[in-house]
N, C-alpha and C. Protein backbone atom coordinates (compact mmCIF):
# COMPACT_ATOMS: atom_id res chain seq x y z
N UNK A 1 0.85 -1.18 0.00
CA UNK A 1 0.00 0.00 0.00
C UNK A 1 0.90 1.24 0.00
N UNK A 2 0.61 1.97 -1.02
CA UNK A 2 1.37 3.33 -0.51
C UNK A 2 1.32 4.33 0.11
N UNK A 3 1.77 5.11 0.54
CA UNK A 3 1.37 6.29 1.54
C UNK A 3 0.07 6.95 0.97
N UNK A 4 -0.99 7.49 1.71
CA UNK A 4 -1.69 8.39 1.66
C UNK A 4 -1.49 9.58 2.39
N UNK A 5 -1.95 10.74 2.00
CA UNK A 5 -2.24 12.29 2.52
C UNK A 5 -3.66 12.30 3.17
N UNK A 6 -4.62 13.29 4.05
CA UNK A 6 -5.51 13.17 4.47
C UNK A 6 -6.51 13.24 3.81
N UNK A 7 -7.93 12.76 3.73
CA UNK A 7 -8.31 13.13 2.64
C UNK A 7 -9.07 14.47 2.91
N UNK A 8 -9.55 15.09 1.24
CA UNK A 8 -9.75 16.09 1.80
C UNK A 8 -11.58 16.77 2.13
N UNK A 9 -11.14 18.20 2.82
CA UNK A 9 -12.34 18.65 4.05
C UNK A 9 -13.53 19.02 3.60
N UNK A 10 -13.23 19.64 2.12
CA UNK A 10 -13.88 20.47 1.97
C UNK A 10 -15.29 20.01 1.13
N UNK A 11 -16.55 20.42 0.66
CA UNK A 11 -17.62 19.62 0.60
C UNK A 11 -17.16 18.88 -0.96
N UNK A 12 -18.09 18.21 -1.65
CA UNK A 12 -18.36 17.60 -2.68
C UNK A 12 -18.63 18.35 -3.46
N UNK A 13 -18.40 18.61 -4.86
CA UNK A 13 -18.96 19.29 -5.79
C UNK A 13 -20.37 19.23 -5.75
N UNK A 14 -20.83 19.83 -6.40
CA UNK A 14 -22.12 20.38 -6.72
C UNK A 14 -22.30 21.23 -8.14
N UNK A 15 -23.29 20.40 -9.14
CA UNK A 15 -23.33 20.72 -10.63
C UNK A 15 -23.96 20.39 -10.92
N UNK A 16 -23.85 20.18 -12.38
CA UNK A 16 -24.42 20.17 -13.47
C UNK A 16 -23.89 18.44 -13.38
N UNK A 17 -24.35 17.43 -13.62
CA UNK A 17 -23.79 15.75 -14.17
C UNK A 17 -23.07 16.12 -15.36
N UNK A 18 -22.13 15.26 -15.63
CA UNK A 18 -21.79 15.17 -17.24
C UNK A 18 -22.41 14.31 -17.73
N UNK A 19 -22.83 14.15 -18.75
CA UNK A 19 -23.65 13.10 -18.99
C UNK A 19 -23.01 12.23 -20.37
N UNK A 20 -21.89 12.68 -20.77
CA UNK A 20 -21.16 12.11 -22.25
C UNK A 20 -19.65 11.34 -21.30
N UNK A 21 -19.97 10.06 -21.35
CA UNK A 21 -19.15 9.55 -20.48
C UNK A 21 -18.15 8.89 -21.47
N UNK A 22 -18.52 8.96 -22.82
CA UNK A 22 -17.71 8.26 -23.88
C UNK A 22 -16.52 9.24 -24.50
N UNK A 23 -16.27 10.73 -23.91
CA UNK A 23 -15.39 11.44 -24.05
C UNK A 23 -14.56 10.96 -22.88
N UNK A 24 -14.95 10.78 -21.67
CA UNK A 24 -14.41 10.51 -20.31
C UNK A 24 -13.43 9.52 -20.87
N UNK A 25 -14.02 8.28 -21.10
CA UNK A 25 -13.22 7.29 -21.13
C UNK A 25 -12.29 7.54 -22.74
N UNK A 26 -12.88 8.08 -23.34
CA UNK A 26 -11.82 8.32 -24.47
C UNK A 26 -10.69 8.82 -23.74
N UNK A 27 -10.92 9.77 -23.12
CA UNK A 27 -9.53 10.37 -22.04
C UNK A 27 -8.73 9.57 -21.76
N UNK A 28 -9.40 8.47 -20.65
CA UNK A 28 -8.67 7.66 -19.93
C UNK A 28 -8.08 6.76 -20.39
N UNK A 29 -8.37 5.85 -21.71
CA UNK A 29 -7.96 5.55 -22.57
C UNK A 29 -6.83 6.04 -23.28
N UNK A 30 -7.14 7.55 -23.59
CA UNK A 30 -5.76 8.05 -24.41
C UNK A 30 -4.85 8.05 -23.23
N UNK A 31 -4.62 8.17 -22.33
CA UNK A 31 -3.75 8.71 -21.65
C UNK A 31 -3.25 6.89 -20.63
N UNK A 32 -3.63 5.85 -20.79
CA UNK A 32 -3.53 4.86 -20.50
C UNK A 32 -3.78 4.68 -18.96
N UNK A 33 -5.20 5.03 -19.08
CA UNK A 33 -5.37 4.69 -17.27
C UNK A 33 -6.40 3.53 -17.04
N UNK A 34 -5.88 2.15 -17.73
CA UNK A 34 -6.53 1.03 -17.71
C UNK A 34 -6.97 0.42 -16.75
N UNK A 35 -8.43 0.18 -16.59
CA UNK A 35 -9.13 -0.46 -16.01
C UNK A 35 -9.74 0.71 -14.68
N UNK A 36 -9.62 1.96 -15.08
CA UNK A 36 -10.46 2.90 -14.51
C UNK A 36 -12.46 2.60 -14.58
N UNK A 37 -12.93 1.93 -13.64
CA UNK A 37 -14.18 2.24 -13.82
C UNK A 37 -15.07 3.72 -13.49
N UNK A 38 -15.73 4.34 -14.34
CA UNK A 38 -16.14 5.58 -14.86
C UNK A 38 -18.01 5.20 -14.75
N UNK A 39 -18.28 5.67 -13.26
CA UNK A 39 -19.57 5.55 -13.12
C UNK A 39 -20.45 6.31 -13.73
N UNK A 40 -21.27 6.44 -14.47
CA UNK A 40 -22.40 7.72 -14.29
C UNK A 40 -22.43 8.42 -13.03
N UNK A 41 -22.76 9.12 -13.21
CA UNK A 41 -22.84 10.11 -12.42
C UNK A 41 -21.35 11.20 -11.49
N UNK A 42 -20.26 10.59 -12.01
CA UNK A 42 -19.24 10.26 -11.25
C UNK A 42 -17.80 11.78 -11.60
N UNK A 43 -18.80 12.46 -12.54
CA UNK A 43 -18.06 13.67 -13.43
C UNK A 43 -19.02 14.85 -13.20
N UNK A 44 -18.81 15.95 -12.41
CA UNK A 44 -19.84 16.50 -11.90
C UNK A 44 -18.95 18.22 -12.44
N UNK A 45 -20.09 19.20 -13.15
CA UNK A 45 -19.42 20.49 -13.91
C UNK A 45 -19.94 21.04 -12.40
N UNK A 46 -18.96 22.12 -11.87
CA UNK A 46 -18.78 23.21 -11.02
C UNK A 46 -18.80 24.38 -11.83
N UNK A 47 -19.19 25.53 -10.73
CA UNK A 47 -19.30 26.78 -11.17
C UNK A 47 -18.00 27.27 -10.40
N UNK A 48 -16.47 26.60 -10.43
CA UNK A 48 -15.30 26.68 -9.46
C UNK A 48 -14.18 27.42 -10.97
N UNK A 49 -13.87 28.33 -10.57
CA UNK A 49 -12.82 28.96 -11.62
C UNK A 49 -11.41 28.89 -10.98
N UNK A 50 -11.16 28.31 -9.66
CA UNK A 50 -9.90 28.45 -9.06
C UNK A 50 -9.32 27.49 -9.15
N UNK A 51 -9.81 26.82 -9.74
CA UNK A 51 -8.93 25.35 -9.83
C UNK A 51 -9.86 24.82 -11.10
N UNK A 52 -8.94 24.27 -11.92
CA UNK A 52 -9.47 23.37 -13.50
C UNK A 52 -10.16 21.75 -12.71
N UNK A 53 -10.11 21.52 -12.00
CA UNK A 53 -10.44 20.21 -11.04
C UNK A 53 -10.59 20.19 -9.97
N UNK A 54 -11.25 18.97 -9.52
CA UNK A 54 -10.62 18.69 -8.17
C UNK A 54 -10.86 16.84 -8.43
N UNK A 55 -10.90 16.25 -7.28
CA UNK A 55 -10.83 14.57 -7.30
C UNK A 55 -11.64 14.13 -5.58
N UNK A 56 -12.51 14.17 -5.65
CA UNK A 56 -12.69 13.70 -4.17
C UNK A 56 -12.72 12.30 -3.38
N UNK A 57 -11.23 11.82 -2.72
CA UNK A 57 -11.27 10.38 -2.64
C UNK A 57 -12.27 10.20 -1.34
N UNK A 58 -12.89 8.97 -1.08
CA UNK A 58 -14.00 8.45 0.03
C UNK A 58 -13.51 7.43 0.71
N UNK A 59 -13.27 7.23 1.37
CA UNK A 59 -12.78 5.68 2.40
C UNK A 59 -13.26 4.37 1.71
N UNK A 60 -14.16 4.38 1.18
CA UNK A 60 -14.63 3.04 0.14
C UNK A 60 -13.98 2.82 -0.77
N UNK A 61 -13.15 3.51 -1.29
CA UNK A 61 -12.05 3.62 -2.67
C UNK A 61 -13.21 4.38 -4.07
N UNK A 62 -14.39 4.66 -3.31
CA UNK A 62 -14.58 5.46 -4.74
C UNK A 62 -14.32 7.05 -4.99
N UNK A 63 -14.59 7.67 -5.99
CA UNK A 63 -14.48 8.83 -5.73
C UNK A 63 -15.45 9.71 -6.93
N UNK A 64 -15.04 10.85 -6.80
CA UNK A 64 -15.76 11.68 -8.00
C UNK A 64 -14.93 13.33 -7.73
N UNK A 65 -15.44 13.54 -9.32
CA UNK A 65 -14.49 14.43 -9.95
C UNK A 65 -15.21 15.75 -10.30
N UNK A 66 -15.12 16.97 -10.05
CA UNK A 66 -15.70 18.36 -10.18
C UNK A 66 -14.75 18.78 -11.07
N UNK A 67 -15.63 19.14 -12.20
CA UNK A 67 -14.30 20.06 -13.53
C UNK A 67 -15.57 21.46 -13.27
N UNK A 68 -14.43 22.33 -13.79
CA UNK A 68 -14.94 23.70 -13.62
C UNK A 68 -15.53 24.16 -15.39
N UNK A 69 -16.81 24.01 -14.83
CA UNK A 69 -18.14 24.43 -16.06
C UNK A 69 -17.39 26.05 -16.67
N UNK A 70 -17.17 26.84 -16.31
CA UNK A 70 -16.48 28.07 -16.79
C UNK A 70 -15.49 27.56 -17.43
N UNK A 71 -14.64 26.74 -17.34
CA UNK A 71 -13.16 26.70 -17.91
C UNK A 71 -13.91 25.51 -19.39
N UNK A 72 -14.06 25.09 -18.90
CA UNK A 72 -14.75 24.05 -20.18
C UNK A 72 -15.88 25.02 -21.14
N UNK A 73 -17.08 26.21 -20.53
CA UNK A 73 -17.34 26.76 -21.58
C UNK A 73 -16.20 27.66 -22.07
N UNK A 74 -14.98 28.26 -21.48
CA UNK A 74 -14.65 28.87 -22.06
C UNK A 74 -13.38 28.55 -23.30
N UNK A 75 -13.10 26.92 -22.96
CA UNK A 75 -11.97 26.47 -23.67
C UNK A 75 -12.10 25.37 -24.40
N UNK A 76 -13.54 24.85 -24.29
CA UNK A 76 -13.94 23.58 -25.05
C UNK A 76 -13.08 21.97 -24.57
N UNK A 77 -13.72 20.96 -24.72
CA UNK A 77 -13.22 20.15 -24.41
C UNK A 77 -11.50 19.61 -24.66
N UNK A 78 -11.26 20.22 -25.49
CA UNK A 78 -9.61 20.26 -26.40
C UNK A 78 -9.01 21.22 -24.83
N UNK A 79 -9.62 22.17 -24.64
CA UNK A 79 -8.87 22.89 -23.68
C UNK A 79 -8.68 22.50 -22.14
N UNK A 80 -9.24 21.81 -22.23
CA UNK A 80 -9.75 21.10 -20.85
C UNK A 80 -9.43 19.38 -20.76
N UNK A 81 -9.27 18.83 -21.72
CA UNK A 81 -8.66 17.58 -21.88
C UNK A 81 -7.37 17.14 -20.71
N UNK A 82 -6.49 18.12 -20.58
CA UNK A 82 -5.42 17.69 -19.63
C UNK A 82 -6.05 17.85 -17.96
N UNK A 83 -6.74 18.57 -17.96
CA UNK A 83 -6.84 18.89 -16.63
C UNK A 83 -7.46 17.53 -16.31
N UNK A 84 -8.81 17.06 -17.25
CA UNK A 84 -9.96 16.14 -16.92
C UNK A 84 -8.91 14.35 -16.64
N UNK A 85 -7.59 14.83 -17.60
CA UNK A 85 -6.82 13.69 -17.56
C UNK A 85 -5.90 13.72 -16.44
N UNK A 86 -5.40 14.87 -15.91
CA UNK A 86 -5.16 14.92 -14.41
C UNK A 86 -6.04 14.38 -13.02
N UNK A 87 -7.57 14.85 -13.07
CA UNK A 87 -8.18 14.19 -12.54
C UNK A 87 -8.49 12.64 -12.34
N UNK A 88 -8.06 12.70 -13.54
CA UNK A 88 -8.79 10.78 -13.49
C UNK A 88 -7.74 10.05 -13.10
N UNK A 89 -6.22 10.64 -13.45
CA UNK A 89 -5.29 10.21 -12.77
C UNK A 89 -5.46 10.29 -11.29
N UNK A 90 -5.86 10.94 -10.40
CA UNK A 90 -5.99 10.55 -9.00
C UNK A 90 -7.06 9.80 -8.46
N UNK A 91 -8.14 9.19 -9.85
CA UNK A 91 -8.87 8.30 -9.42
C UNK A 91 -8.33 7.40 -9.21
N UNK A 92 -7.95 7.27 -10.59
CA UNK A 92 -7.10 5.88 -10.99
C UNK A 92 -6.33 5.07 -9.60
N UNK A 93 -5.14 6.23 -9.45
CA UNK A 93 -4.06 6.12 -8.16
C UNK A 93 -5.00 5.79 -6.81
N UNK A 94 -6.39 6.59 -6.61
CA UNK A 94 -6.97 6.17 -5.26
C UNK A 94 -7.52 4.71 -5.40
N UNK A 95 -8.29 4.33 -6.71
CA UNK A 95 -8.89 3.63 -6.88
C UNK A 95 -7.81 2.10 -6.87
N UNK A 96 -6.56 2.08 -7.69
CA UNK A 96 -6.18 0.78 -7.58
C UNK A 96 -5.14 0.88 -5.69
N UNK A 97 -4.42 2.03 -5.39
CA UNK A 97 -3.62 2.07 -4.62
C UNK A 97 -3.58 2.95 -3.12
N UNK A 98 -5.22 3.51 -3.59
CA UNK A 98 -5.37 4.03 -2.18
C UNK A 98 -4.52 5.49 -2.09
N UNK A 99 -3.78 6.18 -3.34
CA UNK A 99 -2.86 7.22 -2.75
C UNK A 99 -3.52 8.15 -3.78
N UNK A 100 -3.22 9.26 -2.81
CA UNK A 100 -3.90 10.80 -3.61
C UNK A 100 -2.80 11.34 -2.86
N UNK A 101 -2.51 12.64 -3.71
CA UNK A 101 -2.17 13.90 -3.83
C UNK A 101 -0.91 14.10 -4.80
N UNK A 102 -0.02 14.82 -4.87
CA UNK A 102 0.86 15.67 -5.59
C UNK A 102 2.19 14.72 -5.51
N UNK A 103 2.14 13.48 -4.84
CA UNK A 103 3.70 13.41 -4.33
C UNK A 103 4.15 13.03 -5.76
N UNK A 104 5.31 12.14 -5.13
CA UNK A 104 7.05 11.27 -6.46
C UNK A 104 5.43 10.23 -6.92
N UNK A 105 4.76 9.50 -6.11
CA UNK A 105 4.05 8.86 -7.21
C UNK A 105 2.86 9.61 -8.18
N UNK A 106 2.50 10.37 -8.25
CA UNK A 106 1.73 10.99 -8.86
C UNK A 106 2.52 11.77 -9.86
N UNK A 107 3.76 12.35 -9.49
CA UNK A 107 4.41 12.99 -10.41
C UNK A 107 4.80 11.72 -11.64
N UNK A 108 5.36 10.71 -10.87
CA UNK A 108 5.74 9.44 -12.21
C UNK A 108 4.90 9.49 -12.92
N UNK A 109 3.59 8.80 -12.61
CA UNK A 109 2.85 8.62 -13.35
C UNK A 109 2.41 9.34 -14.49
N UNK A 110 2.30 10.70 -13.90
CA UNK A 110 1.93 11.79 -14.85
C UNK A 110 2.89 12.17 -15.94
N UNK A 111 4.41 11.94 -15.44
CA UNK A 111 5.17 12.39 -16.14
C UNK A 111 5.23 10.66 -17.74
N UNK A 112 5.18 9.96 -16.90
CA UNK A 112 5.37 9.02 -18.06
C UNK A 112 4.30 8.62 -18.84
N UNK A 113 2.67 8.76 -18.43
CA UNK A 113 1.60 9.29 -19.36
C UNK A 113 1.15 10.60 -20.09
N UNK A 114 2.45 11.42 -19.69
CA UNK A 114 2.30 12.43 -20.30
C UNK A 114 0.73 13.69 -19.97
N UNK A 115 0.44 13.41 -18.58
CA UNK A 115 -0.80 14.12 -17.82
C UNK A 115 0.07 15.61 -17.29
N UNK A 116 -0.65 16.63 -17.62
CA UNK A 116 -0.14 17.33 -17.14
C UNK A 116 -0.14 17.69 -15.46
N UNK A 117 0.62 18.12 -14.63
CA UNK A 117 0.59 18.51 -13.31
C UNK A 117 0.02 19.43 -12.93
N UNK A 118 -0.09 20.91 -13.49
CA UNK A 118 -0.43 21.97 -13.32
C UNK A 118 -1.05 22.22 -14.25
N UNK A 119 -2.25 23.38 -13.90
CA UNK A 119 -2.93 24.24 -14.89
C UNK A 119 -3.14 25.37 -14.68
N UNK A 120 -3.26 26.09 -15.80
CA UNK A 120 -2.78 27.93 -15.35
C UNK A 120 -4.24 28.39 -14.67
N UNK A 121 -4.18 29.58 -14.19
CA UNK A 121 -5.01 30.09 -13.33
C UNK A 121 -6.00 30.27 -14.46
N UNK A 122 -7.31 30.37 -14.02
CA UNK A 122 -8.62 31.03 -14.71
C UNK A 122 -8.14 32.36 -15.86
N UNK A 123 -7.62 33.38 -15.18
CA UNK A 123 -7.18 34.55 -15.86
C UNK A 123 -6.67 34.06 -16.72
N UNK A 124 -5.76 33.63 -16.62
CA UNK A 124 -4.66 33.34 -17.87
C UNK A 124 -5.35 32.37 -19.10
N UNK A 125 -6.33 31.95 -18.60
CA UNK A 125 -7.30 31.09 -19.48
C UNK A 125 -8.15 32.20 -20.56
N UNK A 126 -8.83 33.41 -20.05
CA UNK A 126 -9.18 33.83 -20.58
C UNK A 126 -8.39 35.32 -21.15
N UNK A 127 -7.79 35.12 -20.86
CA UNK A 127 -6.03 35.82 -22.12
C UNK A 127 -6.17 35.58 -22.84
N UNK A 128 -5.63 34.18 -22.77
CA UNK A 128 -5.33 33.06 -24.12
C UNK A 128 -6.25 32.88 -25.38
N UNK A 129 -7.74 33.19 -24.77
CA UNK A 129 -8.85 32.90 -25.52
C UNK A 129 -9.09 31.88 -25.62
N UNK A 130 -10.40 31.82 -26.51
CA UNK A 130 -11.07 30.07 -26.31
C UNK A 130 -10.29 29.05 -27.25
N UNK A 131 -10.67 28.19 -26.65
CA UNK A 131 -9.98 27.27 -27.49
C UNK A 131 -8.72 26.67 -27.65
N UNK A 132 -7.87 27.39 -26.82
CA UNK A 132 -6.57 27.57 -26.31
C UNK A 132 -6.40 26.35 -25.33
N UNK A 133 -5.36 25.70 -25.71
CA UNK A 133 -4.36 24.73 -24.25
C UNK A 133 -3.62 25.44 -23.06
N UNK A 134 -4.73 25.73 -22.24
CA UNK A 134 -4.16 26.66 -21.33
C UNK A 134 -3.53 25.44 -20.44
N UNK A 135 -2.41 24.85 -21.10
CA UNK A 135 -1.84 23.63 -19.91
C UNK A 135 -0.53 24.16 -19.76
N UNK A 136 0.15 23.86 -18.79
CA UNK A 136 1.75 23.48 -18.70
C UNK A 136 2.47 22.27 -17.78
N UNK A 137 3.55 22.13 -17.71
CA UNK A 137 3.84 21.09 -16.87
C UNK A 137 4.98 21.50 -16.14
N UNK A 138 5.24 22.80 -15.97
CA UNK A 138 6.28 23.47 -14.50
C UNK A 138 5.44 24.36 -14.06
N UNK A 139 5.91 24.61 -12.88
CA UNK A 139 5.28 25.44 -11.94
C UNK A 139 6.88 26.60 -11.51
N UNK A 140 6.18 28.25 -11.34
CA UNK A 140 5.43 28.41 -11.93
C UNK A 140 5.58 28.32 -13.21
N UNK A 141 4.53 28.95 -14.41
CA UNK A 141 4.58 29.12 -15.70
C UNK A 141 5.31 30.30 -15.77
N UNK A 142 5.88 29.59 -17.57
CA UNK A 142 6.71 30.66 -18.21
C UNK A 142 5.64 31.59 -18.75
N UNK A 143 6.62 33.00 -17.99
CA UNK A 143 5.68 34.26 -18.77
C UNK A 143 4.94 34.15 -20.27
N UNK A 144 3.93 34.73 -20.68
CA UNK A 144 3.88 34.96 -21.97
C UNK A 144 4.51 35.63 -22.55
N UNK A 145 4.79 35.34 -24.13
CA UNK A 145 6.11 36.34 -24.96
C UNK A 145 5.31 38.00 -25.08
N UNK A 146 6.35 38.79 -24.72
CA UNK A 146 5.98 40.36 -24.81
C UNK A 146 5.36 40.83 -23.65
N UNK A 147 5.51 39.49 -22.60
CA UNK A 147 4.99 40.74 -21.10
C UNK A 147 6.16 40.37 -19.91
């Protein structure tokens, strides 16, 4: 078993359902997170602009996932693809191994499926304009060119 972090305090999302679960697993799929089961109901849109995600693990090993309804209308699913594939990565990790958060195993993983770690703030999302890969994978981000 590997280490866990606490889980966390704060409530459950609250949304809109996703209801196209065949993009979900296209995700999880592209990004090779085999044998992720992807409940209905289990992808829930927030009205949260401070974070592109969140992952909420439960003592039962299940969990569910809040993507931020603003960042997805404003960047379309192309724009939002890494974050949703960040998320499912900490299903994945709670679901077969019990471990959530940021540590060396979450970074492996991500780094050798190619998931990104970080995602730029809301603002910088709507800079960029729609449609845009507002992703990166250092922290912080490199300035934009000309500011």
């Amino acid at each position: 078993m590997l280490p866990t972090q606490s889980l966390p305090s704060w409530p459950a999302p609250k949304g809109v359902l996703l209801s196209d679960l065949t993009w979900v697993n296209d995700v999880a799929e592209k990004y090779q997170l085999d044998g992720l089961e992807i409940p209905a109901g289990s992808i829930v849109l927030e009205r949260i602009s401070a974070t592109g995600g969140r992952c909420f693990c439960y003592p039962d090993g299940s969990w569910l996932i809040g993507l931020s309804h603003p960042r997805l209308q404003r960047s379309g699913r192309r724009g939002i693809e890494g974050i949703l594939a960040h998320e499912l990565l900490h299903a994945w990790l709670w679901s077969r191994h019990r471990y959530q958060g940021h540590g060396a195993v979450f970074e492996g993983h991500a780094s050798v499926r190619g998931i990104p770690r970080w995602c730029s703030a809301f603002g910088e999302v709507v800079r960029l304009g729609p449609q845009q890969l507002a992703l990166f994978d250092t922290w912080p981000p490199a300035p934009l060119p000309g500011r």
